[in-house]
N, C-alpha and C. Protein backbone atom coordinates (compact mmCIF):
# COMPACT_ATOMS: atom_id res chain seq x y z
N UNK A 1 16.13 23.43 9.21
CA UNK A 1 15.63 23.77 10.07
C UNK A 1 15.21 24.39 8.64
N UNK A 2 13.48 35.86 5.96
CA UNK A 2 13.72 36.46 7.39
C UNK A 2 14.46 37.67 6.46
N UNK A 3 14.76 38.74 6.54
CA UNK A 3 13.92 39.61 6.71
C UNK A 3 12.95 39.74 7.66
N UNK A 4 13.24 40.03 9.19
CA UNK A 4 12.31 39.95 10.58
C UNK A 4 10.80 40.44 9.82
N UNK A 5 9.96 39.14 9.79
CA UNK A 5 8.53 39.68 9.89
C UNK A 5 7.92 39.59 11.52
N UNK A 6 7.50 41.19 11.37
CA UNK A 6 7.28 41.76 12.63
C UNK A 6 7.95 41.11 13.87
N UNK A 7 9.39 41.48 13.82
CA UNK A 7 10.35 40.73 15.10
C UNK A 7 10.09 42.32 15.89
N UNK A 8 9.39 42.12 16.99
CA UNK A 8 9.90 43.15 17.84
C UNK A 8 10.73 43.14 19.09
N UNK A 9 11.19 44.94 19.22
CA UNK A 9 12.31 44.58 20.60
C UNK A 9 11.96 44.25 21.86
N UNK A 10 12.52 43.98 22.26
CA UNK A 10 11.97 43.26 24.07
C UNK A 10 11.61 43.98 24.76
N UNK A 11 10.64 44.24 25.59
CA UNK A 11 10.24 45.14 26.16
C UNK A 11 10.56 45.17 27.86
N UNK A 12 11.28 46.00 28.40
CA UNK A 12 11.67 45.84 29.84
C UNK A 12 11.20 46.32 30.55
N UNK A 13 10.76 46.37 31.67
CA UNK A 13 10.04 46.31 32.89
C UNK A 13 10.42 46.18 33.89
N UNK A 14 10.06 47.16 35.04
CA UNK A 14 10.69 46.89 36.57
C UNK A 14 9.69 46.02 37.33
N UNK A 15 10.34 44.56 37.93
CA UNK A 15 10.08 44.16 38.61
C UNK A 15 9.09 44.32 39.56
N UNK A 16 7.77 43.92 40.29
CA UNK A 16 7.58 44.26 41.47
C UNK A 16 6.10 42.99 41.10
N UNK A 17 5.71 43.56 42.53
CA UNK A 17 3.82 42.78 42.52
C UNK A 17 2.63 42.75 41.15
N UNK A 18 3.49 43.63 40.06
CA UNK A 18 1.99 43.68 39.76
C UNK A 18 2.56 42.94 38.09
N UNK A 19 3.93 41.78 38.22
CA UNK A 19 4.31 41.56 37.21
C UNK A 19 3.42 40.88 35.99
N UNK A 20 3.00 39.57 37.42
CA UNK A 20 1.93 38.99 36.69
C UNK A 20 0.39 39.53 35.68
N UNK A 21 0.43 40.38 36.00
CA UNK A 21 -0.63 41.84 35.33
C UNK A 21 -0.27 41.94 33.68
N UNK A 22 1.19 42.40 34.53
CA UNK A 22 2.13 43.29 33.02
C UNK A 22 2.61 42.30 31.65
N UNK A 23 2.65 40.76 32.47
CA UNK A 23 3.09 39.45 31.59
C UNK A 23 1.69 39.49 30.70
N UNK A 24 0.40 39.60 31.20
CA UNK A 24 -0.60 39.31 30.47
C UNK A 24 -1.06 40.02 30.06
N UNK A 25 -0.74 41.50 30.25
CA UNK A 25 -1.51 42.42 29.49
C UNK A 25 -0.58 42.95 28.01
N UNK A 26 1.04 42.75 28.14
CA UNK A 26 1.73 42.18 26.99
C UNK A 26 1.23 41.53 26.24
N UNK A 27 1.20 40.47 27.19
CA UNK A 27 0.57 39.10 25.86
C UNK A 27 -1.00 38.98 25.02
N UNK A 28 -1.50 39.56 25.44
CA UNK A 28 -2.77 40.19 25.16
C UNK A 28 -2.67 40.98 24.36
N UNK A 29 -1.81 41.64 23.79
CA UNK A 29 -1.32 43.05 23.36
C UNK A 29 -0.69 42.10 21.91
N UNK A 30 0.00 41.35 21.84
CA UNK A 30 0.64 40.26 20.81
C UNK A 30 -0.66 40.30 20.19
N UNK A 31 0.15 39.29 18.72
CA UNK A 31 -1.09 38.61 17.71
C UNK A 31 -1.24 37.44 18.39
N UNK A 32 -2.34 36.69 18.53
CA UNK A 32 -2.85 35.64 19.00
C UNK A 32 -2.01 34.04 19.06
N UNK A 33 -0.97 34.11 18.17
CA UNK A 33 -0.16 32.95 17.67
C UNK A 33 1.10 32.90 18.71
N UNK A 34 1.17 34.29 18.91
CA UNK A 34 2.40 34.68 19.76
C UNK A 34 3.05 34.18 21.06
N UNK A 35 3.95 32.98 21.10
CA UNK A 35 4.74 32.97 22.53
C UNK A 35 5.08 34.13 22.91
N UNK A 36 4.83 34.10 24.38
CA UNK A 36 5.69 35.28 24.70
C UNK A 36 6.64 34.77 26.01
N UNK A 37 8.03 35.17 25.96
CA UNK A 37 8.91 34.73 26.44
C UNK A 37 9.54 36.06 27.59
N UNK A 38 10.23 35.55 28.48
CA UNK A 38 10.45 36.27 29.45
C UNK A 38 11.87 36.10 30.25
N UNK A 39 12.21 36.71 31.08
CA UNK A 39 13.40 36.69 32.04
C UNK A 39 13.55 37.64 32.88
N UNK A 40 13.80 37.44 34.22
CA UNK A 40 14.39 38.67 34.96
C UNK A 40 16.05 38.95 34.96
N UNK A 41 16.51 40.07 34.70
CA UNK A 41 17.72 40.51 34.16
C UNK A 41 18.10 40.71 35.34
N UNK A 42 19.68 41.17 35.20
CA UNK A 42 20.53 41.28 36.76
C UNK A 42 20.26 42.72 37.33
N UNK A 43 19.53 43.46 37.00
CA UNK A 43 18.98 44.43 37.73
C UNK A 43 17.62 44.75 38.39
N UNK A 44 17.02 43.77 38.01
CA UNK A 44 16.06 43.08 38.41
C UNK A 44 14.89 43.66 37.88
N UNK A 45 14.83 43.85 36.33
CA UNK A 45 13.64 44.48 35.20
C UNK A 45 13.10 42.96 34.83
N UNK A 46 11.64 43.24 34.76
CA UNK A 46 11.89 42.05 33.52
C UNK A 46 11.45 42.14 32.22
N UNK A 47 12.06 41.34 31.88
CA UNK A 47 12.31 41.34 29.89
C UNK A 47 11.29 40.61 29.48
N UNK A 48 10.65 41.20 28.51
CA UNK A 48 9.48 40.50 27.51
C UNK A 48 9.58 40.64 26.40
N UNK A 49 9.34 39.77 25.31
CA UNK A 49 9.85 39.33 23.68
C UNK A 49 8.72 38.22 23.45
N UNK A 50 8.33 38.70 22.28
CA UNK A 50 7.57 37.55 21.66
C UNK A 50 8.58 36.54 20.08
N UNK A 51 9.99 37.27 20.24
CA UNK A 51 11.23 36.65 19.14
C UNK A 51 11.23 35.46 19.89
N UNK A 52 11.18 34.06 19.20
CA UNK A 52 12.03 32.96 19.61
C UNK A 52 13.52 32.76 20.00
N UNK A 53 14.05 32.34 20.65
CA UNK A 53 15.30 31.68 20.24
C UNK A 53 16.82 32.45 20.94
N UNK A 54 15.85 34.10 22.24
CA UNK A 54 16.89 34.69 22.78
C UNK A 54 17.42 33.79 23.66
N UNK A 55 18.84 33.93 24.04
CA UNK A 55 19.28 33.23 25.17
C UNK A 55 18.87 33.21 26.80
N UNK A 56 18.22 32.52 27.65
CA UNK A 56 17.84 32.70 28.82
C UNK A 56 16.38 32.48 28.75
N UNK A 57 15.55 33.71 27.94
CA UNK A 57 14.40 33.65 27.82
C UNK A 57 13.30 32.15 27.92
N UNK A 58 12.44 32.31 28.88
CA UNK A 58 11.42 31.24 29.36
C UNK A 58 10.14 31.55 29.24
N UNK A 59 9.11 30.81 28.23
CA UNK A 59 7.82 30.82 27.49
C UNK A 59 7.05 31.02 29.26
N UNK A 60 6.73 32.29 29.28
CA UNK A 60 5.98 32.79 30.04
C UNK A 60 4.19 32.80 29.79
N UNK A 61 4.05 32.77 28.28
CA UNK A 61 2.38 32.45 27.76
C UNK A 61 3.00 32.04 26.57
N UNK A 62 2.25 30.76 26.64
CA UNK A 62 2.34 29.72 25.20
C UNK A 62 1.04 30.11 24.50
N UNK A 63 1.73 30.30 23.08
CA UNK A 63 0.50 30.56 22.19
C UNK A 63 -0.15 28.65 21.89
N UNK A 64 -1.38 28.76 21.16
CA UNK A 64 -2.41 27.64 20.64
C UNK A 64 -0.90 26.89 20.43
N UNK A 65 -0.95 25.23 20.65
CA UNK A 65 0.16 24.38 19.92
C UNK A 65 0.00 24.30 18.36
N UNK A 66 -1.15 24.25 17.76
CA UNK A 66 -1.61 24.42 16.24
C UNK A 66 -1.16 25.81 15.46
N UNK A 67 -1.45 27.32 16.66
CA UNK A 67 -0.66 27.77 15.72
C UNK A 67 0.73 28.70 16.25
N UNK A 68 1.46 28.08 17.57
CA UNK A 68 2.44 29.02 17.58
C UNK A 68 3.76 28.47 16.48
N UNK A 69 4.41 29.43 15.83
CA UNK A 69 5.19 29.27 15.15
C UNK A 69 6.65 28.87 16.27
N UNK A 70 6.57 28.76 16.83
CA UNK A 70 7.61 28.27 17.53
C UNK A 70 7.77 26.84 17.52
N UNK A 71 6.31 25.63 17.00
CA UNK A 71 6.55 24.43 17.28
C UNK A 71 5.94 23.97 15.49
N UNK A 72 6.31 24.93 14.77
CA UNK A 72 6.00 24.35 13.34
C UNK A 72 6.81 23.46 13.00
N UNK A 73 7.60 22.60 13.58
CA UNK A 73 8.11 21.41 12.87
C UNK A 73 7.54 20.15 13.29
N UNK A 74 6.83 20.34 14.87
CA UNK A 74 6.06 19.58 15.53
C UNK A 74 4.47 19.21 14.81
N UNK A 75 3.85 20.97 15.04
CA UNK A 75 2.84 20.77 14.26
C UNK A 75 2.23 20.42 12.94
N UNK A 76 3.28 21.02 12.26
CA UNK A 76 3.68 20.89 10.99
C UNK A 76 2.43 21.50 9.83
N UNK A 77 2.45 22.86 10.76
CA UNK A 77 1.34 23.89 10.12
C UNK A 77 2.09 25.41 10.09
N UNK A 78 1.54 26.59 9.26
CA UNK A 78 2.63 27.41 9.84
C UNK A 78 1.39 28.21 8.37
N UNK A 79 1.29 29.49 9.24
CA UNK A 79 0.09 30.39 8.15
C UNK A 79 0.71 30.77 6.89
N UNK A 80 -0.07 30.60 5.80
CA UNK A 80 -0.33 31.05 4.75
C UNK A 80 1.25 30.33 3.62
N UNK A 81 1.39 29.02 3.95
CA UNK A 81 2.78 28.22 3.72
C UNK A 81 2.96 29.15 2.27
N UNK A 82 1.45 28.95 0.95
CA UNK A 82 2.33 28.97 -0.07
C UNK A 82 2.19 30.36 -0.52
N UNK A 83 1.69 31.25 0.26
CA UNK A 83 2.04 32.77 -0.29
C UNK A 83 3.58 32.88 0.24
N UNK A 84 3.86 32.56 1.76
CA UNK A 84 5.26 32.03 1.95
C UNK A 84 6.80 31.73 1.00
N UNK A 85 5.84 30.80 0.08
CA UNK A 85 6.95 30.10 -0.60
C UNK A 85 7.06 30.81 -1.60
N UNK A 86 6.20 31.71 -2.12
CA UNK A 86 6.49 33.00 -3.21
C UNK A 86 7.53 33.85 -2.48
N UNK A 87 7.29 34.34 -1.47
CA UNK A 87 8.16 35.27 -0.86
C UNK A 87 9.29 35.32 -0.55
N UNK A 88 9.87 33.52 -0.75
CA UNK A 88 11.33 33.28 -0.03
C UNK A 88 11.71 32.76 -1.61
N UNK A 89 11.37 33.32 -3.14
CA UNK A 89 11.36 32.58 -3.92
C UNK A 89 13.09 33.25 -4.62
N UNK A 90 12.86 34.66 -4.14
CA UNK A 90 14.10 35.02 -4.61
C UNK A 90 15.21 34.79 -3.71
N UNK A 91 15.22 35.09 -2.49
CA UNK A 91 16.48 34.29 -2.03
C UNK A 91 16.99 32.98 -2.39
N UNK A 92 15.56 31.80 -2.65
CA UNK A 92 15.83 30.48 -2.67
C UNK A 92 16.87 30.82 -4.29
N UNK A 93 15.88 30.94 -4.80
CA UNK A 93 16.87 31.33 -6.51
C UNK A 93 18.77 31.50 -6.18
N UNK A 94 18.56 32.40 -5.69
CA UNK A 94 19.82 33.10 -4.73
C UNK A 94 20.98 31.93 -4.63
N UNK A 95 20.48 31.24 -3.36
CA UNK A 95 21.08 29.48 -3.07
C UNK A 95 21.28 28.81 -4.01
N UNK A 96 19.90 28.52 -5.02
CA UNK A 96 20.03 27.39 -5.97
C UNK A 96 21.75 27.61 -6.84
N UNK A 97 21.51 29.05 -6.93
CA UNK A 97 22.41 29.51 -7.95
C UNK A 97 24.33 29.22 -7.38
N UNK A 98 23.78 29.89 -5.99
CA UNK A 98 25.51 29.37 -5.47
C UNK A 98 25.76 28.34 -4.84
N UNK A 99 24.97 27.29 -4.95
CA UNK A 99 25.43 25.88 -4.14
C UNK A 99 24.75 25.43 -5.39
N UNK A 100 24.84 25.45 -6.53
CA UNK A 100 24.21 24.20 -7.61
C UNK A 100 23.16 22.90 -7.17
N UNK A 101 21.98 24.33 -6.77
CA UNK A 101 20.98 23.22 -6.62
C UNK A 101 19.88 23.50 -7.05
N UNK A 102 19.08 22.70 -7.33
CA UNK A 102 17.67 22.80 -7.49
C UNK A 102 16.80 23.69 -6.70
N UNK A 103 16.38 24.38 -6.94
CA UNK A 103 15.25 25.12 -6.70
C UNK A 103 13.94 24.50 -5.84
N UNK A 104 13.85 23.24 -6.91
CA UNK A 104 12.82 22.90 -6.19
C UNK A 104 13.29 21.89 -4.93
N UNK A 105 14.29 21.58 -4.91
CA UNK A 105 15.17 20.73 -3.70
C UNK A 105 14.75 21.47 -2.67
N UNK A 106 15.62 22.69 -2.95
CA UNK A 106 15.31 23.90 -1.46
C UNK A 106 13.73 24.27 -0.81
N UNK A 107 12.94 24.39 -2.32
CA UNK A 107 11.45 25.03 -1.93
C UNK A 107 11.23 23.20 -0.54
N UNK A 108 11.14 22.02 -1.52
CA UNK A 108 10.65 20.87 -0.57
C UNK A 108 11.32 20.82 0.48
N UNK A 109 12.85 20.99 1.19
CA UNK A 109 13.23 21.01 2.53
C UNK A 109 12.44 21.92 3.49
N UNK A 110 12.88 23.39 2.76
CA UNK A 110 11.59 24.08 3.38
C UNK A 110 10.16 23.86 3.69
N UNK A 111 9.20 23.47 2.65
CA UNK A 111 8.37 23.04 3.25
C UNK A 111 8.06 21.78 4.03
N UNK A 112 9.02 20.60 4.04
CA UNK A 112 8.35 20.04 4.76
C UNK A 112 9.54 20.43 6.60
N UNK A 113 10.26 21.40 6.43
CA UNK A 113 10.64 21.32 7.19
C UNK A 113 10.16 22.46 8.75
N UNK A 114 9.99 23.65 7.90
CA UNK A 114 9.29 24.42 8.43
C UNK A 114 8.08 24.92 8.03
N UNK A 115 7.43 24.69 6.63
CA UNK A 115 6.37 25.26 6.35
C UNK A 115 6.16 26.77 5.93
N UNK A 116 7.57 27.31 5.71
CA UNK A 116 8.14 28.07 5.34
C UNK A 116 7.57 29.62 6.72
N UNK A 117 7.94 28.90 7.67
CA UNK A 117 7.55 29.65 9.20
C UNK A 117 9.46 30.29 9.16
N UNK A 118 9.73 31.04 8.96
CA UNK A 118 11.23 31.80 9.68
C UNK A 118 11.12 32.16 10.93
N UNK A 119 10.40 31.78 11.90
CA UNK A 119 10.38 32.08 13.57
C UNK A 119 10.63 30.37 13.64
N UNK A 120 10.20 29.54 13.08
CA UNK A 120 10.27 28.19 13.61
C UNK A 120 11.16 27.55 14.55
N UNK A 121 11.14 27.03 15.51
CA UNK A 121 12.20 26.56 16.50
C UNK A 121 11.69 25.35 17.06
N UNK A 122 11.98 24.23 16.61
CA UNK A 122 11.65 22.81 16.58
C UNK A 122 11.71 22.14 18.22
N UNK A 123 11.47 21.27 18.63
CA UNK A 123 11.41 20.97 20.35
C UNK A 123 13.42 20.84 20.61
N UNK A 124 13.67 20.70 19.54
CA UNK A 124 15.47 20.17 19.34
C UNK A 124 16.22 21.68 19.25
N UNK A 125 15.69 22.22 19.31
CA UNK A 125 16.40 23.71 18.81
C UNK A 125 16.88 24.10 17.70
N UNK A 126 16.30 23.30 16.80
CA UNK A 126 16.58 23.29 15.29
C UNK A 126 15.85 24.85 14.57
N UNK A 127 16.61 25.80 13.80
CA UNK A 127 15.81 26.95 13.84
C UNK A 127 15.54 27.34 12.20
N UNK A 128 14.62 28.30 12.57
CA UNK A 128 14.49 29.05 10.78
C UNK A 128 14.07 28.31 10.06
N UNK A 129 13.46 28.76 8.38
CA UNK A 129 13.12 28.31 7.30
C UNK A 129 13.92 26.77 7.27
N UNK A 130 14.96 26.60 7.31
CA UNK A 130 15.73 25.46 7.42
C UNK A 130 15.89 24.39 8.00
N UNK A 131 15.45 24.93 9.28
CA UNK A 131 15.42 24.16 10.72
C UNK A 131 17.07 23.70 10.98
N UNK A 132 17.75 24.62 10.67
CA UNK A 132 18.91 24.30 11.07
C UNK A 132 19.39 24.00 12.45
N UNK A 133 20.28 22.78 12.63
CA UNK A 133 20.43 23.10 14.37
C UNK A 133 21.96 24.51 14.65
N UNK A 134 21.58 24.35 15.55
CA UNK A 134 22.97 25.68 16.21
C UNK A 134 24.20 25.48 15.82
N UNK A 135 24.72 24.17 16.41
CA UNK A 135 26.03 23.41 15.79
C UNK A 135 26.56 23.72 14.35
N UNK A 136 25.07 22.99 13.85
CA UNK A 136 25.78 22.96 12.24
C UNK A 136 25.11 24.69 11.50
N UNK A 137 24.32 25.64 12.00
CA UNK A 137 24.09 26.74 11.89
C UNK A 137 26.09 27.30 11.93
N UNK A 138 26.52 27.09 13.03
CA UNK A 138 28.11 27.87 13.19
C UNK A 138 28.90 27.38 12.29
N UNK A 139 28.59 26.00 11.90
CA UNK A 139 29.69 25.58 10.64
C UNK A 139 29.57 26.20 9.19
N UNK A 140 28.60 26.24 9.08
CA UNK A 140 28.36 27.15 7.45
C UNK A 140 28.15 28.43 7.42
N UNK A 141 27.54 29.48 8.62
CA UNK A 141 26.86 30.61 8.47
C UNK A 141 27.73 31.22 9.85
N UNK A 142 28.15 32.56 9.80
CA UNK A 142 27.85 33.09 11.18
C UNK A 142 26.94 33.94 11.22
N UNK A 143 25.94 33.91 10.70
CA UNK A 143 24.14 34.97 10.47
C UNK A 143 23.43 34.53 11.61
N UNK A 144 22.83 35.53 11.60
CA UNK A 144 21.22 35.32 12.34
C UNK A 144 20.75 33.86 11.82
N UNK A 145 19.81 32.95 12.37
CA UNK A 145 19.27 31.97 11.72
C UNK A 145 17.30 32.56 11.89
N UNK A 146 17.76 33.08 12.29
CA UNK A 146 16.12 33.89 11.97
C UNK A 146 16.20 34.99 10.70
N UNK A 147 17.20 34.84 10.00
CA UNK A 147 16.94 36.07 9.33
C UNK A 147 16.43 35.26 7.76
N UNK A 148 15.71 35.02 6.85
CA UNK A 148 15.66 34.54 5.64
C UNK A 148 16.86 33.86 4.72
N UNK A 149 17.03 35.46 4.44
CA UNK A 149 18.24 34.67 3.57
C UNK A 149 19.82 34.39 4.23
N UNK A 150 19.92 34.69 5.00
CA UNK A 150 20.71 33.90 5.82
C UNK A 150 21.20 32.50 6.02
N UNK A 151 19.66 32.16 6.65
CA UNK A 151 19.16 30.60 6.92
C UNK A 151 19.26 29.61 5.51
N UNK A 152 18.71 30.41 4.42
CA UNK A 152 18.71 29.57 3.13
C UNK A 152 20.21 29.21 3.04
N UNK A 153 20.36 30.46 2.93
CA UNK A 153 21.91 29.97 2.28
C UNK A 153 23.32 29.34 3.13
N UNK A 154 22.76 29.26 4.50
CA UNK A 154 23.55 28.26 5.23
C UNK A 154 22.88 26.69 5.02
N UNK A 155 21.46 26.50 4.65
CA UNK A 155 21.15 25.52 4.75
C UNK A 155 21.22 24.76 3.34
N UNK A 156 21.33 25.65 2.19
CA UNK A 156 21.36 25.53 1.17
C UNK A 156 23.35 24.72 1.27
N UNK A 157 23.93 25.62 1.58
CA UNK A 157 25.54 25.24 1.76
C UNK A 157 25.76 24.11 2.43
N UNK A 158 25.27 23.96 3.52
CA UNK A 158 25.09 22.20 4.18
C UNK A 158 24.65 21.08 3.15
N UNK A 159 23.27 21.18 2.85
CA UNK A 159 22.56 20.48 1.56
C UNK A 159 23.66 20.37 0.30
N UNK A 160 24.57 21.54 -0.21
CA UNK A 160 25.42 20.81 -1.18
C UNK A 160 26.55 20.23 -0.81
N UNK A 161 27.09 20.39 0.61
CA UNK A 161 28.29 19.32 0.93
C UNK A 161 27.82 18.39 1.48
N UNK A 162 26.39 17.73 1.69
CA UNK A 162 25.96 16.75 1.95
C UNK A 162 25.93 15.73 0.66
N UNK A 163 25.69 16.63 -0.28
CA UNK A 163 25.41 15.64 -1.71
C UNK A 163 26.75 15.79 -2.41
N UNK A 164 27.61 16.70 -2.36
CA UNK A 164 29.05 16.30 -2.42
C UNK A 164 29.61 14.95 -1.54
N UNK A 165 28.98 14.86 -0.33
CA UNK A 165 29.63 14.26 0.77
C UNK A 165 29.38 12.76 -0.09
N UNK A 166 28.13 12.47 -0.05
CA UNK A 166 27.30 11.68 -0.68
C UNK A 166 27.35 10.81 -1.85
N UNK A 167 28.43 11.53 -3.15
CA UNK A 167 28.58 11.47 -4.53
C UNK A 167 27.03 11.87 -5.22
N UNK A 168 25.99 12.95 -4.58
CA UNK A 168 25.21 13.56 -5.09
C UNK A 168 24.09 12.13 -4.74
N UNK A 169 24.17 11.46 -3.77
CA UNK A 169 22.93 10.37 -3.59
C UNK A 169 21.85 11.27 -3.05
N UNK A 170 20.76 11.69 -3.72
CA UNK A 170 19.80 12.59 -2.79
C UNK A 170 19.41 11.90 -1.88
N UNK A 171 18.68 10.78 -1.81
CA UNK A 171 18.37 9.95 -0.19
C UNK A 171 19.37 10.06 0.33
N UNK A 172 20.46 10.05 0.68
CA UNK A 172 21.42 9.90 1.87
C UNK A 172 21.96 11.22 1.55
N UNK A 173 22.08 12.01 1.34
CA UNK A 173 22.30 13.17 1.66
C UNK A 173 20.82 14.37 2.51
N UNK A 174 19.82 13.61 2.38
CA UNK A 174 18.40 14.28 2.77
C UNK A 174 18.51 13.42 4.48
N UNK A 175 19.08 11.94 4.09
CA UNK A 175 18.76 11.23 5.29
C UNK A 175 20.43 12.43 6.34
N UNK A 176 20.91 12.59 5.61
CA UNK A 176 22.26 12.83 6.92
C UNK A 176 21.41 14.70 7.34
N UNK A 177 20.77 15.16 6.13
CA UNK A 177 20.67 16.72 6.49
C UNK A 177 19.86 16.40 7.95
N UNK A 178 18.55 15.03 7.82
CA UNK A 178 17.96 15.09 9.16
C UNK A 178 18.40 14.54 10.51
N UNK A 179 19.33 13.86 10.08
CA UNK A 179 19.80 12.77 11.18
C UNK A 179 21.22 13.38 11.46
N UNK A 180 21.83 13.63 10.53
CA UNK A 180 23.73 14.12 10.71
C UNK A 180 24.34 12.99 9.47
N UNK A 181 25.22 13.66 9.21
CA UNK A 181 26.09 12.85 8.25
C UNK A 181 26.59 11.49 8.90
N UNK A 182 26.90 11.67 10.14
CA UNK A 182 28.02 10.76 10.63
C UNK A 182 26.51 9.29 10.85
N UNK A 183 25.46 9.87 11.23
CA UNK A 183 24.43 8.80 11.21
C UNK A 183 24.74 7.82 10.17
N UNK A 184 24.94 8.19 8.78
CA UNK A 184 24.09 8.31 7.50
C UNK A 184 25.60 7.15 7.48
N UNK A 185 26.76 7.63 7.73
CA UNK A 185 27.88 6.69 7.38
C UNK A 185 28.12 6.16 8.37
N UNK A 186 27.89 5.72 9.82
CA UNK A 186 27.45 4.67 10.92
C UNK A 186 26.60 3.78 10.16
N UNK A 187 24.88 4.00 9.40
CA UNK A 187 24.73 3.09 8.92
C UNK A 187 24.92 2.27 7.54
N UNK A 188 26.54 2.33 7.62
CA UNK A 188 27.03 2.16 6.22
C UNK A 188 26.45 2.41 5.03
N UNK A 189 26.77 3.69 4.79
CA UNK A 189 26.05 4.51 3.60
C UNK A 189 24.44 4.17 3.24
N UNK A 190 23.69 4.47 4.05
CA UNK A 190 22.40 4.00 4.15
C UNK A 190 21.10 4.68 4.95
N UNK A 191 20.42 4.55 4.36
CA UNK A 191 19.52 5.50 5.85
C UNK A 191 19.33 5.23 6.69
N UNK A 192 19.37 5.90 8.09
CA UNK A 192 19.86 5.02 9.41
C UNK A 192 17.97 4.74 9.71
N UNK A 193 18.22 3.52 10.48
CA UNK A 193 17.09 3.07 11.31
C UNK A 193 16.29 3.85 12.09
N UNK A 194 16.13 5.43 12.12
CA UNK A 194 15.32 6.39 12.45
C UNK A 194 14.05 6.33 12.05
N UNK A 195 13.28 6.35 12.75
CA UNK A 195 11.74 6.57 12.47
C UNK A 195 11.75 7.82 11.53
N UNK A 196 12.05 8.64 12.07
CA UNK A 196 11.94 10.18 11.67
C UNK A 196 12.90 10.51 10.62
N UNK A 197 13.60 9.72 10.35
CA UNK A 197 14.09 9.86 9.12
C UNK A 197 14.20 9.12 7.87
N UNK A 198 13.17 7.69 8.67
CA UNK A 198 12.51 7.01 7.34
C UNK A 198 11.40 7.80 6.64
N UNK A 199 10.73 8.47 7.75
CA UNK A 199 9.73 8.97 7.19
C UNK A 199 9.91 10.40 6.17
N UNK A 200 10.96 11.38 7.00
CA UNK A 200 11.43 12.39 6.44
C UNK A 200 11.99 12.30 5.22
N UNK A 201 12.60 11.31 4.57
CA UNK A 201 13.37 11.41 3.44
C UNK A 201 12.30 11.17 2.02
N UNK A 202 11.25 10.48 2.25
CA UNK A 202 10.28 9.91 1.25
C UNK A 202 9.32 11.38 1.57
N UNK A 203 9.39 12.19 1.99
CA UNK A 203 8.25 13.49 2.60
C UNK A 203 9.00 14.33 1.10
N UNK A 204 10.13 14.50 1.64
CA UNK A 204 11.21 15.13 0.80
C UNK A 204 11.02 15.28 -0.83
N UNK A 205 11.35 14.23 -0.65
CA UNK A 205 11.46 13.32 -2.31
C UNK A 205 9.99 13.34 -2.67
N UNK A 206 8.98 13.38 -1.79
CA UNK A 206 7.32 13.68 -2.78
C UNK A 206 7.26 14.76 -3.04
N UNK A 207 7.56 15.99 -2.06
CA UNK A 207 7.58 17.52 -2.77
C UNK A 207 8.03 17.84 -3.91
N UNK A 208 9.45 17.07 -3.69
CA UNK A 208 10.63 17.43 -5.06
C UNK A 208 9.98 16.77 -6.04
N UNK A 209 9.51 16.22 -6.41
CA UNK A 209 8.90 15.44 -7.51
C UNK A 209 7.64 16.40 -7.75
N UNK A 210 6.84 16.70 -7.05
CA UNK A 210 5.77 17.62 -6.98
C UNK A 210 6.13 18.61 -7.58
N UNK A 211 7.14 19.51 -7.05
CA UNK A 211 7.30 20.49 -7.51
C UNK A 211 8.05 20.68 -9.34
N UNK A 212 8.68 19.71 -9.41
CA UNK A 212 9.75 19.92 -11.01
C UNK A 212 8.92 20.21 -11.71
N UNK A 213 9.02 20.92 -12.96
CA UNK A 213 8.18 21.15 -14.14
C UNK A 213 7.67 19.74 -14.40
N UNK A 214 6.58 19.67 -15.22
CA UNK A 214 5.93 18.52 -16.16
C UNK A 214 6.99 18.16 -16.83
N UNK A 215 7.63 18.72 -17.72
CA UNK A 215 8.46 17.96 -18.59
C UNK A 215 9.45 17.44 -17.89
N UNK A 216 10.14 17.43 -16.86
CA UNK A 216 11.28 16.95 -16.44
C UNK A 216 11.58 15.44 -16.76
């Protein structure tokens, strides 16, 4: 699939006739990119958040599909990617250093995975810089997956027991990060017959190549 850029708190509200008003004059009130998500609580306020990914919460005003950061794995756009990828450069360092990996491994998952968007939340519920899903988010991390370095370094920790898992095969360890491991060894050590992960693994592998120094 942080450091919250501009995560704000939910804003609550009592119920009544003039909700529909208060939903849009919120959302109006957001930056332009902004879902804004909603719920009525058991006391009957209702809750407004433009954060992805609370529990309950239902996209009450969908931002543009091009640019809400909520569907950057869909769109596969996400503002200002490579001032982005400066910014997440020291955490990534961070990862490379305690899961023995490449640098530029991590920068290419990230970008082609989120575009280096940390609100990102994929149609699958896959979240963060990482696009981690929830499942395998609880197996490596118990963090926020919205938070930056968090996300790296759970996704970074998956990514090296994948290529442990693997004997260090980067295609089948890139093919199981998108599909699941158990895919990857269903199709007897191979990349499984996924569209989306024929395509994903060669996406991968052009960044990483992109990115290594000249001399490599």
């Amino acid at each position: 699939m942080r450091g919250h850029p501009a995560r704000r708190p939910a804003h609550s509200l009592s119920a009544s006739s003039l909700v529909p008003g208060i939903v849009l004059s919120v959302a109006f009130a957001q930056p332009a990119w902004a879902d804004i998500f909603g719920q009525v609580d058991s006391s009957g306020a209702v809750v407004l958040t433009d954060t992805p990914g609370k529990p309950g919460m239902s996209v009450i005003v969908a931002a543009p599909p091009s640019a809400s950061p909520g569907r950057a794995k869909q769109s596969g756009t996400a503002p200002s990617a490579h001032a982005d990828a400066a910014r997440y450069r020291n955490v990534i360092a961070e990862a490379s250093r305690a899961f023995h990996l490449q640098p530029e491994l991590l920068h290419a998952v990230i970008d082609v995975e989120s575009r280096y968007n940390p609100n990102a939340v994929s149609d699958k519920g896959a979240l963060g810089l990482m696009q981690l899903m929830p499942d395998t988010a609880r197996r490596f991390s118990n963090g926020d997956m919205f938070n930056p370095r968090e996300n790296v370094l759970a996704g970074a920790r998956y990514l090296r027991f994948l290529l442990d898992l693997f004997q260090d095969d980067m295609e089948l360890a890139l093919a199981a990060y998108n599909a699941g491991e158990n895919a990857v060894i269903r199709a007897g050590y191979h990349i499984p017959s996924i569209p989306e992960t024929r395509s994903y693994v060669p996406r991968v592998l052009e960044k990483y190549r992109q990115l290594l120094p000249a001399n490599s």
